[in-house]
C-alpha atoms as a PDB file:
ATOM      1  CA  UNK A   1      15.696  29.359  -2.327  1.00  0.00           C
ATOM      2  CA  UNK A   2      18.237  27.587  -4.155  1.00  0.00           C
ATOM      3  CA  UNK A   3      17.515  27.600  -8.097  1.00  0.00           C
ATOM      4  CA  UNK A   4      19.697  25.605 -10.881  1.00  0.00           C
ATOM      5  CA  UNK A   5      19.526  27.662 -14.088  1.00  0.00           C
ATOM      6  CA  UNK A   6      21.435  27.833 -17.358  1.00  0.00           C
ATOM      7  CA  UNK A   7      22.264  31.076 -18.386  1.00  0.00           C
ATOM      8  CA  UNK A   8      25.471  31.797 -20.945  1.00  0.00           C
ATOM      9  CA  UNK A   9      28.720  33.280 -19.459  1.00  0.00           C
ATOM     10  CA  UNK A  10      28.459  36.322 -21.045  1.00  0.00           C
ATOM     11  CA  UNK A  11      24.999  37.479 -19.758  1.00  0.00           C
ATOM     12  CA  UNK A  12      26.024  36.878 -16.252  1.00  0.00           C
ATOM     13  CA  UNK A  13      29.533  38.773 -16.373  1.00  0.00           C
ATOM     14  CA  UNK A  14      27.679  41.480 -18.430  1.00  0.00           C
ATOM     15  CA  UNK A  15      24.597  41.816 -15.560  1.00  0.00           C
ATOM     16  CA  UNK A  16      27.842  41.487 -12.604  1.00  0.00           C
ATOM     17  CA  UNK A  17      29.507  44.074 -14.472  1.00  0.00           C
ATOM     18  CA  UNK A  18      26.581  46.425 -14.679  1.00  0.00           C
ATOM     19  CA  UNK A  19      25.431  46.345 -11.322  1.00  0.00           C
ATOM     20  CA  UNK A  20      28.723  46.129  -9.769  1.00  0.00           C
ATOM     21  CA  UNK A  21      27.823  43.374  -7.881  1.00  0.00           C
ATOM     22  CA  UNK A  22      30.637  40.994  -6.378  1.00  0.00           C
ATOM     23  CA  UNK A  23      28.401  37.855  -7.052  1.00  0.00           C
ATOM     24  CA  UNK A  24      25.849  36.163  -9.143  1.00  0.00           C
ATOM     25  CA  UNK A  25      23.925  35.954  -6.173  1.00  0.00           C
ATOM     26  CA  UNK A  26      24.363  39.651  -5.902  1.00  0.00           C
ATOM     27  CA  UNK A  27      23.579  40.106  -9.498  1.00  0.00           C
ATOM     28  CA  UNK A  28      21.069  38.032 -10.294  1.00  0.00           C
ATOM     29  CA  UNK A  29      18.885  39.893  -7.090  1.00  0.00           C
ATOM     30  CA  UNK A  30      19.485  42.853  -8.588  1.00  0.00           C
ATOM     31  CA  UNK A  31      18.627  42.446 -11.930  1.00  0.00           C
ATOM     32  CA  UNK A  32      14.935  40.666 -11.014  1.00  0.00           C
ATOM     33  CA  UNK A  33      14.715  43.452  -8.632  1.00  0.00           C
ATOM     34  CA  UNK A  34      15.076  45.730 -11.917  1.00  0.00           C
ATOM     35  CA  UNK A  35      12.899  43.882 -14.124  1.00  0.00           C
ATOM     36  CA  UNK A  36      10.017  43.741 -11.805  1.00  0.00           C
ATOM     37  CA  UNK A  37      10.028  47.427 -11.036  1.00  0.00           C
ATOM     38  CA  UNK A  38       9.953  48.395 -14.700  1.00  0.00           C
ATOM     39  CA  UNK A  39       7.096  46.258 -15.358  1.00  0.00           C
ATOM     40  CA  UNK A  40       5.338  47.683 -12.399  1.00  0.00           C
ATOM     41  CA  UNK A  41       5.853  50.728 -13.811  1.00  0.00           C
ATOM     42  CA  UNK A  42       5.098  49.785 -17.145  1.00  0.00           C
ATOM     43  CA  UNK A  43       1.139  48.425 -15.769  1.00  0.00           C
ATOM     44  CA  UNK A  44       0.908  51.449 -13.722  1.00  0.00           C
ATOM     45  CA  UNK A  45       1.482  53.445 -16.950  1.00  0.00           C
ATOM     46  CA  UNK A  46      -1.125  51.174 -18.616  1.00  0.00           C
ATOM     47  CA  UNK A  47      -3.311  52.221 -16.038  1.00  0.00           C
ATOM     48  CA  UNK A  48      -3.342  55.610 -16.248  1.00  0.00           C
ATOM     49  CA  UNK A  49      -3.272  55.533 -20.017  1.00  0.00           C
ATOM     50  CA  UNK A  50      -7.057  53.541 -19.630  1.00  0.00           C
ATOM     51  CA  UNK A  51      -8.082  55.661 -16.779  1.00  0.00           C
ATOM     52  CA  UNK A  52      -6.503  59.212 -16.774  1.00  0.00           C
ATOM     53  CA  UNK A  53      -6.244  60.861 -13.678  1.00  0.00           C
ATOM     54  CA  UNK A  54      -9.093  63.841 -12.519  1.00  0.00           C
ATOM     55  CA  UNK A  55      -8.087  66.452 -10.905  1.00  0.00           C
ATOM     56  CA  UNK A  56     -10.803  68.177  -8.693  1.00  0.00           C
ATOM     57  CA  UNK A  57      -9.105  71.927  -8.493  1.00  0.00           C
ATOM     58  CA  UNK A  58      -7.710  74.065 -11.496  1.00  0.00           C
ATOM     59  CA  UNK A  59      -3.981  75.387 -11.055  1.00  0.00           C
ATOM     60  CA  UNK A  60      -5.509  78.168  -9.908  1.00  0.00           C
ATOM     61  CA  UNK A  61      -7.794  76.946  -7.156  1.00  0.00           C
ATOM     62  CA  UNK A  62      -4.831  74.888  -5.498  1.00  0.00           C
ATOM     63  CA  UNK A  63      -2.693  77.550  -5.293  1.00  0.00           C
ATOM     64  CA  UNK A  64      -5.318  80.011  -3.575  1.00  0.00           C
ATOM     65  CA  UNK A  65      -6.034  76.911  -1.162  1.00  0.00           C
ATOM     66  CA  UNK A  66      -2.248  76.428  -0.548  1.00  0.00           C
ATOM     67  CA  UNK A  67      -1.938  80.362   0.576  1.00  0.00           C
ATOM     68  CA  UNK A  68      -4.530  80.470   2.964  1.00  0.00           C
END
């Protein structure tokens, strides 16, 4: 998809720069790429916070299962 945005010099050569990419293309992928994998992680985070994880097995149970 071709996209016409205005962004300031510095931003882009700083975002190149960082992710070694060879163009803004390049760059620009990678840093949405980024962004969207730290918010994912951010609302699985929000997730657990809300709705901790149960375990069905103490320590101990899982490693007697895990030797038999």
């Amino acid at each position: 998809m071709k996209v016409t945005a205005i962004i300031s010099k510095e931003l882009i050569d700083e975002a190149m720069e960082l992710s070694k990419a060879d163009t803004i293309t390049e760059a620009l992928k990678v840093a949405l790429v980024s962004y969207i994998r730290s918010q994912k992680i951010k609302q699985i985070g929000a997730t657990i916070v809300s709705e901790p994880l149960e375990f069905k097995y103490s320590a101990q149970e899982l490693r007697d299962l895990n030797r038999r």
